[in-house]
C-alpha atoms as a PDB file:
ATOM      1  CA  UNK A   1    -146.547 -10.556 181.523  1.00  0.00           C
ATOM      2  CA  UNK A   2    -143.081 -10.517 183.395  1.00  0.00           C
ATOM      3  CA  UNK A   3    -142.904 -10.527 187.211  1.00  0.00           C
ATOM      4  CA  UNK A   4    -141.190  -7.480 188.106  1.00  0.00           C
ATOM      5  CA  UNK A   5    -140.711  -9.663 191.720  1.00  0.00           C
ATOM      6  CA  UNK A   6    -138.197 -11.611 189.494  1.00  0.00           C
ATOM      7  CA  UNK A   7    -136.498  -8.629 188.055  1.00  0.00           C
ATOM      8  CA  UNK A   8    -132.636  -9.130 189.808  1.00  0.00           C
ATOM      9  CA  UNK A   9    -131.634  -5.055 190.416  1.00  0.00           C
ATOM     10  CA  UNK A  10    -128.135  -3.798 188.801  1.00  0.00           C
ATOM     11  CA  UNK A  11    -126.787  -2.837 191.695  1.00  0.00           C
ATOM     12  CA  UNK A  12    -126.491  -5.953 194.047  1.00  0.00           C
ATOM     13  CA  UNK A  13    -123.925  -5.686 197.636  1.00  0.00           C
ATOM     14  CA  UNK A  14    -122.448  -9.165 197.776  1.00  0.00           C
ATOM     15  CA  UNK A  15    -118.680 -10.599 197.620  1.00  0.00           C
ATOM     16  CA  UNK A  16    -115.924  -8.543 197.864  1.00  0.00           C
ATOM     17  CA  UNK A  17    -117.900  -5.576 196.983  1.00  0.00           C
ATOM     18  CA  UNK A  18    -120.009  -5.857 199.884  1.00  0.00           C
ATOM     19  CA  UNK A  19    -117.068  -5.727 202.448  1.00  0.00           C
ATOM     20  CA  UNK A  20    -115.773  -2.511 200.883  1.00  0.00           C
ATOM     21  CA  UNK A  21    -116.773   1.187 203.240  1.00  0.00           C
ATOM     22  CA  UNK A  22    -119.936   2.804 202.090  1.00  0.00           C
ATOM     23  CA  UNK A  23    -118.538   5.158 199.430  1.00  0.00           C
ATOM     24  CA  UNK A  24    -116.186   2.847 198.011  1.00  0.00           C
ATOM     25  CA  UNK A  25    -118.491   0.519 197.139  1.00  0.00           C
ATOM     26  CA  UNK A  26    -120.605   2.933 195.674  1.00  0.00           C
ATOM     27  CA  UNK A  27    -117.860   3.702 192.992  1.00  0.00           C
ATOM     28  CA  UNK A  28    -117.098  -0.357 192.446  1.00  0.00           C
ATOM     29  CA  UNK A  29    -120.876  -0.838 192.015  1.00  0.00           C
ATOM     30  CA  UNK A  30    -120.964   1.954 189.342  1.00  0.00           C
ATOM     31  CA  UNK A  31    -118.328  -0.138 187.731  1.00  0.00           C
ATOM     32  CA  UNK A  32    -120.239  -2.576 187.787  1.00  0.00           C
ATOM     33  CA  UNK A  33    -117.552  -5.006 189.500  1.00  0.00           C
ATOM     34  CA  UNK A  34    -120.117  -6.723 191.681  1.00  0.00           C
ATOM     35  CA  UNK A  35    -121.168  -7.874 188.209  1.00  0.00           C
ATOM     36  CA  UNK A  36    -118.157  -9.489 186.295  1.00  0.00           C
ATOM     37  CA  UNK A  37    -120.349 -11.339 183.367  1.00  0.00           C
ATOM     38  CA  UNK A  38    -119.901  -8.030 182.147  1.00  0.00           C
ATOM     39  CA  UNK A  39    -116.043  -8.229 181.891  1.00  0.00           C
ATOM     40  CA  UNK A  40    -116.030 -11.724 180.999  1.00  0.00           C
ATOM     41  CA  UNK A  41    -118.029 -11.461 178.213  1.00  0.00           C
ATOM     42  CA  UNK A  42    -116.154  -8.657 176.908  1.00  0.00           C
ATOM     43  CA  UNK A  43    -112.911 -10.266 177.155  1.00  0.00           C
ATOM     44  CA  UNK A  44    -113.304 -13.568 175.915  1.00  0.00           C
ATOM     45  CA  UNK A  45    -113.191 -12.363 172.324  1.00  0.00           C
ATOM     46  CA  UNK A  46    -110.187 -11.424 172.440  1.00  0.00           C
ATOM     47  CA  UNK A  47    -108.351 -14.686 174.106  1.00  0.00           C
ATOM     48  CA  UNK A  48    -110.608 -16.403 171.617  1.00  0.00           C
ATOM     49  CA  UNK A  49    -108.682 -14.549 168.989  1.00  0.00           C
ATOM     50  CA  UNK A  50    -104.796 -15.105 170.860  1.00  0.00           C
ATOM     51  CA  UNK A  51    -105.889 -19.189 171.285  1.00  0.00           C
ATOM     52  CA  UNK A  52    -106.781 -19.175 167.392  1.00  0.00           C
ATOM     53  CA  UNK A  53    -103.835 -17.214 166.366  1.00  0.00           C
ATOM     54  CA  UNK A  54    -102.145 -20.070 168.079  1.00  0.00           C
ATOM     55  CA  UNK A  55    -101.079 -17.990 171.397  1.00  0.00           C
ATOM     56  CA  UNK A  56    -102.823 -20.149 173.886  1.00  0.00           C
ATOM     57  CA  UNK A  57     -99.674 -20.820 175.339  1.00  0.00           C
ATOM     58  CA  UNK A  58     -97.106 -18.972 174.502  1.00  0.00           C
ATOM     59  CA  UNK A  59     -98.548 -15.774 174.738  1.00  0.00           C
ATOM     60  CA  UNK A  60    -100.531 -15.665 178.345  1.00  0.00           C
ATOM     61  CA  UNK A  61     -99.371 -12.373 179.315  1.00  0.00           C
ATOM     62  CA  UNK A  62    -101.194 -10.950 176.245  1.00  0.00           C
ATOM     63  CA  UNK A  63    -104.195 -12.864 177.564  1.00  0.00           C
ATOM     64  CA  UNK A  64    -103.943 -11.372 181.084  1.00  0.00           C
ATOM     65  CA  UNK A  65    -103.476  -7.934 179.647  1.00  0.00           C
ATOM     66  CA  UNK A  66    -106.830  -8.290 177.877  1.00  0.00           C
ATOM     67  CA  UNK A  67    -108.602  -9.178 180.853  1.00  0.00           C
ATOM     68  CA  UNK A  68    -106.942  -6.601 182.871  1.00  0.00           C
ATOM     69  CA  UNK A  69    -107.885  -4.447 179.949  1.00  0.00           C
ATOM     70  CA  UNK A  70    -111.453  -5.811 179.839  1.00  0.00           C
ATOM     71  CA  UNK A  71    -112.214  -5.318 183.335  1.00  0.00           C
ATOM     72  CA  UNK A  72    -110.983  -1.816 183.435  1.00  0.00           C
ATOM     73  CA  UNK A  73    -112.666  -0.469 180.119  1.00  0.00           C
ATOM     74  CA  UNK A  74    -116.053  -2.673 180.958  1.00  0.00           C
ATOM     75  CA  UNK A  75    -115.738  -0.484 184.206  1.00  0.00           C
ATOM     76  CA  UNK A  76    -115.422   2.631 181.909  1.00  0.00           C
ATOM     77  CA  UNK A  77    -117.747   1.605 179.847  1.00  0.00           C
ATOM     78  CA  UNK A  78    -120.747   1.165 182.792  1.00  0.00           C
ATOM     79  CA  UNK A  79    -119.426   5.029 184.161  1.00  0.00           C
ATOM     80  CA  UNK A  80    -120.394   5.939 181.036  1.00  0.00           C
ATOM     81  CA  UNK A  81    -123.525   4.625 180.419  1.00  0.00           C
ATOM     82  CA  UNK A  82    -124.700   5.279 183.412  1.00  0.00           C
ATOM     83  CA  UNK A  83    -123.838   8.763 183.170  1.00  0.00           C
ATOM     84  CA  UNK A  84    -125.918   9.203 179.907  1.00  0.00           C
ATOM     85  CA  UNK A  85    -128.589   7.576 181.123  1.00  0.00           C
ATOM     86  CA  UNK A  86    -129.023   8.460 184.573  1.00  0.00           C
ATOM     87  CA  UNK A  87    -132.830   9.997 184.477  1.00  0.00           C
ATOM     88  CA  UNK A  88    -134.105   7.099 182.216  1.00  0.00           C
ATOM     89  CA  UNK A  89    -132.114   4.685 184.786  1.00  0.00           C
ATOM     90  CA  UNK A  90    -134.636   6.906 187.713  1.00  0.00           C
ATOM     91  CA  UNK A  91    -137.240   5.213 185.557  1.00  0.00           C
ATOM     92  CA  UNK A  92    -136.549   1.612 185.289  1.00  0.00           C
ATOM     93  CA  UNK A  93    -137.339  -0.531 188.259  1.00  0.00           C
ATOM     94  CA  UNK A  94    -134.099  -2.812 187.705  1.00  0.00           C
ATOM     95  CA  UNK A  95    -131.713   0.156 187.259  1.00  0.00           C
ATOM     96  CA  UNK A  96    -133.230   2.614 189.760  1.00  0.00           C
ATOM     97  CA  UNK A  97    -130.877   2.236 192.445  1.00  0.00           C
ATOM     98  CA  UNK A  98    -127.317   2.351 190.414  1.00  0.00           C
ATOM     99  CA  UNK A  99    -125.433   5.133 192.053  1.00  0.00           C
ATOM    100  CA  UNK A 100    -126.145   7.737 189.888  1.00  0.00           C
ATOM    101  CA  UNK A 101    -129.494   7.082 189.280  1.00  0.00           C
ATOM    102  CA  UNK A 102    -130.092   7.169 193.488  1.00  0.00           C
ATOM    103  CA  UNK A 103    -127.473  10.226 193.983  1.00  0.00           C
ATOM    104  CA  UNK A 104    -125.204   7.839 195.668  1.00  0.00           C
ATOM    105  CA  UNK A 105    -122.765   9.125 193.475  1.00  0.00           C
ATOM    106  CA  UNK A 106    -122.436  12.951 191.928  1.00  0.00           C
ATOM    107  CA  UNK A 107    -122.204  13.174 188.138  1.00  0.00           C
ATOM    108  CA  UNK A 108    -118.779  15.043 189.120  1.00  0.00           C
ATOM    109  CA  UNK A 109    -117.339  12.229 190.665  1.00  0.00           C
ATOM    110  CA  UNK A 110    -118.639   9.703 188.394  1.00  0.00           C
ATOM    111  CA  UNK A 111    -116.673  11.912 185.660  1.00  0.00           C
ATOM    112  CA  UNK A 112    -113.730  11.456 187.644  1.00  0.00           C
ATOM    113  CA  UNK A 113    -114.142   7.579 188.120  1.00  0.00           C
ATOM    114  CA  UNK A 114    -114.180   7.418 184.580  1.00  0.00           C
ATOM    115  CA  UNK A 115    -111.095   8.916 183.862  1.00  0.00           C
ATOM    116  CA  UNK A 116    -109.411   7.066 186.524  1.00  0.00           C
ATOM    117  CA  UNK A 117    -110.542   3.738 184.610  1.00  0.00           C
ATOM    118  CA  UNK A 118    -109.395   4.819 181.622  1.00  0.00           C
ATOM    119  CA  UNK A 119    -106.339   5.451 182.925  1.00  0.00           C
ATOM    120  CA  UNK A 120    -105.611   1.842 183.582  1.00  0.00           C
ATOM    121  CA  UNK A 121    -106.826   1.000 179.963  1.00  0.00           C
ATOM    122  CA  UNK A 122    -104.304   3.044 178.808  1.00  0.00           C
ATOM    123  CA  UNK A 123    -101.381   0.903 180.548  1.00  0.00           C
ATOM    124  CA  UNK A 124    -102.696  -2.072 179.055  1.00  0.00           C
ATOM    125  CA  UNK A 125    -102.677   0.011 175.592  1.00  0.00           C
ATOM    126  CA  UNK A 126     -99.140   0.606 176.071  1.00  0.00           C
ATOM    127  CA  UNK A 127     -98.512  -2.819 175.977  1.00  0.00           C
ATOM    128  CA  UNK A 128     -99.473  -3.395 172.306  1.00  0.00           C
ATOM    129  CA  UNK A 129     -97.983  -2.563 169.148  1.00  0.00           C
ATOM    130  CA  UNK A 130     -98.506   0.304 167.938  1.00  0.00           C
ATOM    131  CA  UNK A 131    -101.040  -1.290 165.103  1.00  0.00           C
ATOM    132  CA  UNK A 132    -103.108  -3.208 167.449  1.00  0.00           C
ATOM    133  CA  UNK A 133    -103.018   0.022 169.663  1.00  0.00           C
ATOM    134  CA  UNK A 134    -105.035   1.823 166.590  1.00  0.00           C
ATOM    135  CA  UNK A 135    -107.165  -0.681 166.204  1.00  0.00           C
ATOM    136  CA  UNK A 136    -108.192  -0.586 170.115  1.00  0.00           C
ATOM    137  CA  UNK A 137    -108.699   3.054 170.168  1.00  0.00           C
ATOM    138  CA  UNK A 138    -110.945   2.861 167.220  1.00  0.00           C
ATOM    139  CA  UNK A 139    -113.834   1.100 168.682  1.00  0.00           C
ATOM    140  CA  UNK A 140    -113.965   4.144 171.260  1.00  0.00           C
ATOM    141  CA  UNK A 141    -115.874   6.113 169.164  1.00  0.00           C
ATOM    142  CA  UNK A 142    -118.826   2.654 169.183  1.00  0.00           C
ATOM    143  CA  UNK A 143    -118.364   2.794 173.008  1.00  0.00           C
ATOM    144  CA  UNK A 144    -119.383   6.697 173.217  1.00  0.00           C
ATOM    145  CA  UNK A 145    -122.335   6.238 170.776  1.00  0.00           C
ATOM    146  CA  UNK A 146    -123.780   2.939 171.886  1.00  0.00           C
ATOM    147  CA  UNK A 147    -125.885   4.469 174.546  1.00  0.00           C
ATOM    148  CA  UNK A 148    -127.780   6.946 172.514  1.00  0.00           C
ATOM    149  CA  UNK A 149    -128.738   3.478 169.958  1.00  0.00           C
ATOM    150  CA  UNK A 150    -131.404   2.032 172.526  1.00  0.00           C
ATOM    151  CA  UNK A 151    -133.598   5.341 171.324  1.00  0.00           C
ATOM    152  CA  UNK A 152    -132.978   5.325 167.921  1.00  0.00           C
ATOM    153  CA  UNK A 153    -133.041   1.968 166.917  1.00  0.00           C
ATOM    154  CA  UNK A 154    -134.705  -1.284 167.660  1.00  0.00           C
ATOM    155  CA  UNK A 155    -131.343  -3.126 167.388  1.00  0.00           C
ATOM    156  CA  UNK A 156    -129.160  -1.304 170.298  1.00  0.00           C
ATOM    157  CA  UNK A 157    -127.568  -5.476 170.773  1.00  0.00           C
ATOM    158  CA  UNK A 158    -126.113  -5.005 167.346  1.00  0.00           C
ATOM    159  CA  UNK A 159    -124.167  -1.934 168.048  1.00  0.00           C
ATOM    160  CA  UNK A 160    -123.394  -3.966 171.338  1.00  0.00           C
ATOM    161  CA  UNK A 161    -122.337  -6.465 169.484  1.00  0.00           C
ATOM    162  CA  UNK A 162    -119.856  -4.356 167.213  1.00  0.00           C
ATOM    163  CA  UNK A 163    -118.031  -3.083 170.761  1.00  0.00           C
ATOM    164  CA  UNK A 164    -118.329  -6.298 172.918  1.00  0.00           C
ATOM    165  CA  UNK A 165    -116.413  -8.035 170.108  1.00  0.00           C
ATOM    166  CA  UNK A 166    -113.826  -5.984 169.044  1.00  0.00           C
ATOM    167  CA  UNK A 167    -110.933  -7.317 171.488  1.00  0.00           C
ATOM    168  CA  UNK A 168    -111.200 -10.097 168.975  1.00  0.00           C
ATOM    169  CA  UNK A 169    -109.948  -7.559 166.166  1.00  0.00           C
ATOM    170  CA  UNK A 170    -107.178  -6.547 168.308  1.00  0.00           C
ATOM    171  CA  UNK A 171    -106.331  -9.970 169.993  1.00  0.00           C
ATOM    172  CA  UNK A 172    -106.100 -11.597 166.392  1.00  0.00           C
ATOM    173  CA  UNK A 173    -103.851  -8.401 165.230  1.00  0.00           C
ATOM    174  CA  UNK A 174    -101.462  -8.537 168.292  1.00  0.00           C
ATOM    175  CA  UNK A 175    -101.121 -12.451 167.837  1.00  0.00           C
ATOM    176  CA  UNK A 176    -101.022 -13.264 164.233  1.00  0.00           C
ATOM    177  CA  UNK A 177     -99.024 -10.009 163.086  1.00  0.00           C
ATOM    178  CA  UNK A 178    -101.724  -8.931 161.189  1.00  0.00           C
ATOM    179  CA  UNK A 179    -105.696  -9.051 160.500  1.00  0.00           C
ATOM    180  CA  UNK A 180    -106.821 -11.677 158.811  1.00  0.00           C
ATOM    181  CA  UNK A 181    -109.846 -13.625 157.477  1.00  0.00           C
ATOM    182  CA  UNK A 182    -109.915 -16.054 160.255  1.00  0.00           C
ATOM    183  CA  UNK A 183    -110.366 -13.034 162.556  1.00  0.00           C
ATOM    184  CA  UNK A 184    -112.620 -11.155 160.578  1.00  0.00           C
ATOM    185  CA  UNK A 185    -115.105 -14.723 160.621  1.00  0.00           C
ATOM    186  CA  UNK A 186    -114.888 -14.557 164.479  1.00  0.00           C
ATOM    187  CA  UNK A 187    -115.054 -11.253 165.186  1.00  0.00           C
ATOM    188  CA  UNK A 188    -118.527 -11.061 162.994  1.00  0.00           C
ATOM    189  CA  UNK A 189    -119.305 -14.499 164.771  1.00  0.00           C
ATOM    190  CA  UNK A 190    -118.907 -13.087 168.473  1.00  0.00           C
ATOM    191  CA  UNK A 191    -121.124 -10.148 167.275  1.00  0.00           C
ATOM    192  CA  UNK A 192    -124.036 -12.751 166.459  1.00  0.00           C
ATOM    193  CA  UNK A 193    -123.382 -13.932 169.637  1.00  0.00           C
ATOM    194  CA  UNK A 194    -123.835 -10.892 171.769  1.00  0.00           C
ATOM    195  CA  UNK A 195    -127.403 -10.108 169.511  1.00  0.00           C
ATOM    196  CA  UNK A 196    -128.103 -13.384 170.987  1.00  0.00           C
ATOM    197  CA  UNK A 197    -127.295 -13.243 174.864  1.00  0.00           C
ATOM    198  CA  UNK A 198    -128.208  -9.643 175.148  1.00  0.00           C
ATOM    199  CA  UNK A 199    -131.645  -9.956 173.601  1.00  0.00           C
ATOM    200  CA  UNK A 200    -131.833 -12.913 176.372  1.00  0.00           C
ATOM    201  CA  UNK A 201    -131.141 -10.040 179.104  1.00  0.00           C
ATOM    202  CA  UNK A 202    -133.089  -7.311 177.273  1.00  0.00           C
ATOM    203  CA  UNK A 203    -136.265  -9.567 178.005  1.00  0.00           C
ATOM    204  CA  UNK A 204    -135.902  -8.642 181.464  1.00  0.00           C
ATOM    205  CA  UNK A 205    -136.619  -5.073 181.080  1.00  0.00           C
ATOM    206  CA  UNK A 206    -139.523  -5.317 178.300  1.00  0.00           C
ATOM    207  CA  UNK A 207    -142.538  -3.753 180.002  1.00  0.00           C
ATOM    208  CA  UNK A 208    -139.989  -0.740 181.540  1.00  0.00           C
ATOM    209  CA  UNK A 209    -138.806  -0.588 177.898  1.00  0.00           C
ATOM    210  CA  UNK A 210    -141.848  -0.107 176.137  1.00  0.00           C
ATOM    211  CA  UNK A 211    -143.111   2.336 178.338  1.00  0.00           C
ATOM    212  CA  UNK A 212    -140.502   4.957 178.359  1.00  0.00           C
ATOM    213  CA  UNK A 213    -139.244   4.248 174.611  1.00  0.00           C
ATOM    214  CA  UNK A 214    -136.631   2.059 175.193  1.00  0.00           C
ATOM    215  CA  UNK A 215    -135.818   0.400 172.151  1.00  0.00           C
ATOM    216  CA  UNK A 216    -134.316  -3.428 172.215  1.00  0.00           C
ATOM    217  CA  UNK A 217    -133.883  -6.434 170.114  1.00  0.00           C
ATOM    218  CA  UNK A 218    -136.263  -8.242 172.754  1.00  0.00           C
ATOM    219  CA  UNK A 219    -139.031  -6.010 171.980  1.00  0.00           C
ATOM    220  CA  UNK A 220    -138.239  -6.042 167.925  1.00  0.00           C
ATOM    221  CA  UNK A 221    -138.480  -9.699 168.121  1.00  0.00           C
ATOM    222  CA  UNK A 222    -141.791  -9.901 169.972  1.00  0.00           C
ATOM    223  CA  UNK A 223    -143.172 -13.242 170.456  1.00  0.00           C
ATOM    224  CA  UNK A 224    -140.040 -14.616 167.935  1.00  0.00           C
ATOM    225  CA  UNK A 225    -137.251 -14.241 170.705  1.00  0.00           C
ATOM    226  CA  UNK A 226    -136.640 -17.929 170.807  1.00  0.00           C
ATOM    227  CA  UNK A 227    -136.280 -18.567 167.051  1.00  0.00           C
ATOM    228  CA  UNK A 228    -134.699 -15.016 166.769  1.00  0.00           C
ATOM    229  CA  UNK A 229    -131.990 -15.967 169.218  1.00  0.00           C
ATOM    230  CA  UNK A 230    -131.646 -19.420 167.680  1.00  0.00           C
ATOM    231  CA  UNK A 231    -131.077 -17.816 164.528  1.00  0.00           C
ATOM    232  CA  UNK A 232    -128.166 -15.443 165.445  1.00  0.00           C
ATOM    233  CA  UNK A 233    -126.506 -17.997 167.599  1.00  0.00           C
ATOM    234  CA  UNK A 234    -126.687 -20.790 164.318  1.00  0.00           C
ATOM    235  CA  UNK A 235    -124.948 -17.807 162.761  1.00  0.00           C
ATOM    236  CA  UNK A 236    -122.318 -17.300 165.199  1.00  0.00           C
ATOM    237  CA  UNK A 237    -121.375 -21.302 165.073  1.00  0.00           C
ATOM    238  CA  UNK A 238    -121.314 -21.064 160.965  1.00  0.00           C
ATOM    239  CA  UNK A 239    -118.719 -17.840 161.391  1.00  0.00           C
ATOM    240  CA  UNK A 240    -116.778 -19.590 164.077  1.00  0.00           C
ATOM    241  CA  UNK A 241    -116.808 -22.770 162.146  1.00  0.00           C
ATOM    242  CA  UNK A 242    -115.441 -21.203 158.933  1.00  0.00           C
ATOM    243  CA  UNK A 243    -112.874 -18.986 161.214  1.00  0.00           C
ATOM    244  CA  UNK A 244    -111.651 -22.395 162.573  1.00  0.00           C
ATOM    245  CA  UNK A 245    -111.166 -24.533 158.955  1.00  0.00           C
ATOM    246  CA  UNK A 246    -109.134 -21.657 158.093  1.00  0.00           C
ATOM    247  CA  UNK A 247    -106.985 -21.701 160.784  1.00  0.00           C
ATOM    248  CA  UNK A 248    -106.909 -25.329 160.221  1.00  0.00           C
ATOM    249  CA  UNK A 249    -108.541 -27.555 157.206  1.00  0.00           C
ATOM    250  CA  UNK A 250    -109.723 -30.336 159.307  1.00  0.00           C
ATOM    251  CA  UNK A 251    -113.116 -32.122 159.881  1.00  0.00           C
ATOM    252  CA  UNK A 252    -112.256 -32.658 163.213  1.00  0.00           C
ATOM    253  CA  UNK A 253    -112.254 -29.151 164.176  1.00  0.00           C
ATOM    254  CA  UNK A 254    -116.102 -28.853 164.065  1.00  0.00           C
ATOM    255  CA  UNK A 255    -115.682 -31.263 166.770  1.00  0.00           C
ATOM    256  CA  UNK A 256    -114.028 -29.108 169.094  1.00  0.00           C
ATOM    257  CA  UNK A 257    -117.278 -26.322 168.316  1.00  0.00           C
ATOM    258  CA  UNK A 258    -119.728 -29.064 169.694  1.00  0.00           C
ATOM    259  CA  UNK A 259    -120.066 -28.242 173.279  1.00  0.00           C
ATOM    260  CA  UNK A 260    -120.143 -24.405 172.465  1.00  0.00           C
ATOM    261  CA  UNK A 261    -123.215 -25.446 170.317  1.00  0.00           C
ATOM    262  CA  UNK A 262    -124.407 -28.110 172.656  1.00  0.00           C
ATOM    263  CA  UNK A 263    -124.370 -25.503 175.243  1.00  0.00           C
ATOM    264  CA  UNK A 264    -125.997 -22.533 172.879  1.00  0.00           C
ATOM    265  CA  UNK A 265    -128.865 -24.825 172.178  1.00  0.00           C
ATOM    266  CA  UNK A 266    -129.596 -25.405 175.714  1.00  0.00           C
ATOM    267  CA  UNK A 267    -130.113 -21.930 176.170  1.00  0.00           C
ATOM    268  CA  UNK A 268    -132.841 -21.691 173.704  1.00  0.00           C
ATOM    269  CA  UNK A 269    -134.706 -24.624 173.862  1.00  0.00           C
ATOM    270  CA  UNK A 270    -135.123 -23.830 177.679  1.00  0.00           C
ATOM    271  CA  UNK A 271    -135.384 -20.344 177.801  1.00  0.00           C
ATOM    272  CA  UNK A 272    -138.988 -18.666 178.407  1.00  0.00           C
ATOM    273  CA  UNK A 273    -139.118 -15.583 177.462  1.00  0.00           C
ATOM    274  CA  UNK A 274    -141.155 -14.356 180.178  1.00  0.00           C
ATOM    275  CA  UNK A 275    -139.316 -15.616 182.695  1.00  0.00           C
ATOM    276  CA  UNK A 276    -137.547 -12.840 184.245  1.00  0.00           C
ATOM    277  CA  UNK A 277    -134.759 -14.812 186.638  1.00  0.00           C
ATOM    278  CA  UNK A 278    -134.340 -17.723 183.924  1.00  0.00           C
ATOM    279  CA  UNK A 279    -133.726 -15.020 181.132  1.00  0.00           C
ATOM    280  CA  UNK A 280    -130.944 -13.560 183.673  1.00  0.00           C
ATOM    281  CA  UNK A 281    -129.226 -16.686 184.167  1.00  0.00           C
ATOM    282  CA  UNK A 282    -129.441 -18.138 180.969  1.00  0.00           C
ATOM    283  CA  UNK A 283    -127.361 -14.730 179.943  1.00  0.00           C
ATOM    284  CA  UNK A 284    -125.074 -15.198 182.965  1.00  0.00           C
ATOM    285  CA  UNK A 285    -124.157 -18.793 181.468  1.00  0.00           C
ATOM    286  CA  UNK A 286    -122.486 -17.496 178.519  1.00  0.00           C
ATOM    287  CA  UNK A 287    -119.605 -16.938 180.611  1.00  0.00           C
ATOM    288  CA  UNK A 288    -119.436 -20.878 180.790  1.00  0.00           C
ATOM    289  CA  UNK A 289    -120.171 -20.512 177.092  1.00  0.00           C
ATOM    290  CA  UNK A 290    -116.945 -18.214 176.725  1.00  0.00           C
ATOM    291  CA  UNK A 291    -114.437 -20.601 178.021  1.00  0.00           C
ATOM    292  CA  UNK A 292    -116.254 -23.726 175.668  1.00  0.00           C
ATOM    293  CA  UNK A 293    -115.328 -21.438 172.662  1.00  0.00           C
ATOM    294  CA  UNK A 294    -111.747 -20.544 174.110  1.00  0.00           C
ATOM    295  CA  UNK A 295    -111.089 -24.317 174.320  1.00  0.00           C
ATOM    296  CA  UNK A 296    -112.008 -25.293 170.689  1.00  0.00           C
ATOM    297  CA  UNK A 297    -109.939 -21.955 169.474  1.00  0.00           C
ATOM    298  CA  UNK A 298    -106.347 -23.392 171.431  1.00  0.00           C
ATOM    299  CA  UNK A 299    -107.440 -26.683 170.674  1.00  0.00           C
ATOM    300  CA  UNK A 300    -107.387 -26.026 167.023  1.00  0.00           C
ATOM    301  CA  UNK A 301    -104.823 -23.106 167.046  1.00  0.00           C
ATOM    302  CA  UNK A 302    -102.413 -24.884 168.989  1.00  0.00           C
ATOM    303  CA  UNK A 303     -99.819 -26.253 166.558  1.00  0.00           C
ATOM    304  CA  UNK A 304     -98.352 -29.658 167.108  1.00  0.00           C
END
């Protein structure tokens, strides 16, 4: 049984967030930008995907647009969710007191806040060709469903995974002129990946889950959540592996993956499932996890 006493809330004041007036910091904490794991994981895909494409370098202000990008439509994406599912939010003793879900925050203004987000993810739209621009507007239409999957299936991380990963579709477009199957192996690698860290969070909210008919990956996995996680993340090191021989036929570059794996693998083999705070920061260290991939991608991209 999980100790709810362990159970970190969404809403957290601390950092910069925590200096900002009252209603201000209502609006960056429906953002979520007292949280940035969420932006981080979001937008390493896509410098994964620039590195590999062999713009590690030369291309940095495409990098910074992504983030700038990721930040902003992570932001958006939070508004969003939260906006759909502000009474089942009421109901869940880690999401309780987001804005919405403690009428901090009106549903008119959070309406607002999203269009003001969007806004900015437009700019960094503008800065793309006009084929990676098409390819970033498509996954909008997986953004708007993906909150409605946690009640009708039991994979919700999946569909996660589709939308968390697709900066990697339009990083690898914008870079190497064109998609490729390099791009394609990462992109369906990073998906694995998400399964795999956000089944790791989901086990924080199991009990809550199951009792208002929440569906999750955590709970379809039951007492296999180690060796279902395992699984997914050996998957996303065989896609990544066979992105990277592409980009460059070399032994050596399955040497560059081994601290990305080495790091994976500590996840599992220490993670206990009902361990509430360890599941949380085990899925907080995949930002460390990010940057160990975006090494090995300008390591082997990076043409000498």
């Amino acid at each position: 049984m999980t100790d709810t006493s362990d159970i970190v809330p969404d809403t957290q004041h601390r950092g910069i967030v925590a200096a900002l007036p009252a209603r201000l910091r209502n609006f960056a904490l429906l953002a979520r930008f007292d949280r940035p794991i969420g932006w981080w994981l979001l937008f390493w895909p896509g410098a994964w995907a620039v590195a590999l494409a062999g713009g590690a370098a030369e291309r940095w202000p495409l990098i910074l647009w992504l983030l700038a990008g990721s930040i902003a439509m992570r932001g958006a994406g939070c508004v969003y969710n939260d906006i759909v599912d502000r009474e089942l939010d009421a109901s869940v003793a880690r999401t309780r007191s987001r804005p919405l879900a403690s009428g901090a925050v009106s549903l008119k203004a959070a309406w607002a806040w999203l269009a003001l987000l969007s806004l900015v993810g437009l700019a960094v739209l503008l800065q793309l060709r006009v084929d990676s621009a098409i390819i970033a507007v498509a996954s909008l239409a997986l953004v708007a469903a993906y909150p409605f999957m946690k009640k009708i299936t039991w994979w919700p991380q999946a569909w996660l995974g589709l939308v968390f990963s697709w900066a990697a579709l339009v990083g690898w477009n914008e870079a190497w002129g064109g998609v490729a199957l390099p791009g394609l192996l990462l992109y369906a690698g990073s998906i694995c990946w998400v399964i795999g860290y956000d089944t790791i969070y989901a086990l924080q909210d199991r009990e809550d889950d199951a009792l208002i008919g929440i569906r999750s990956s955590a709970l379809a996995m039951g007492r296999h959540v180690v060796p279902g996680v395992s699984a997914f993340y050996a998957v996303a090191l065989a896609l990544w592996s066979g992105a990277l021989w592409l980009v460059r036929p070399d032994p050596l570059v399955f040497v560059a993956l081994l601290p990305m794996a080495a790091h994976l693998g500590w996840q599992v083999l220490t993670l206990r499932p009902d361990d509430g705070a360890g599941a949380l920061a085990r899925f907080r260290a995949n930002r460390f996890a990010g940057l160990l991939m975006f090494l090995a991608c300008a390591v082997v991209g990076t043409r000498l």
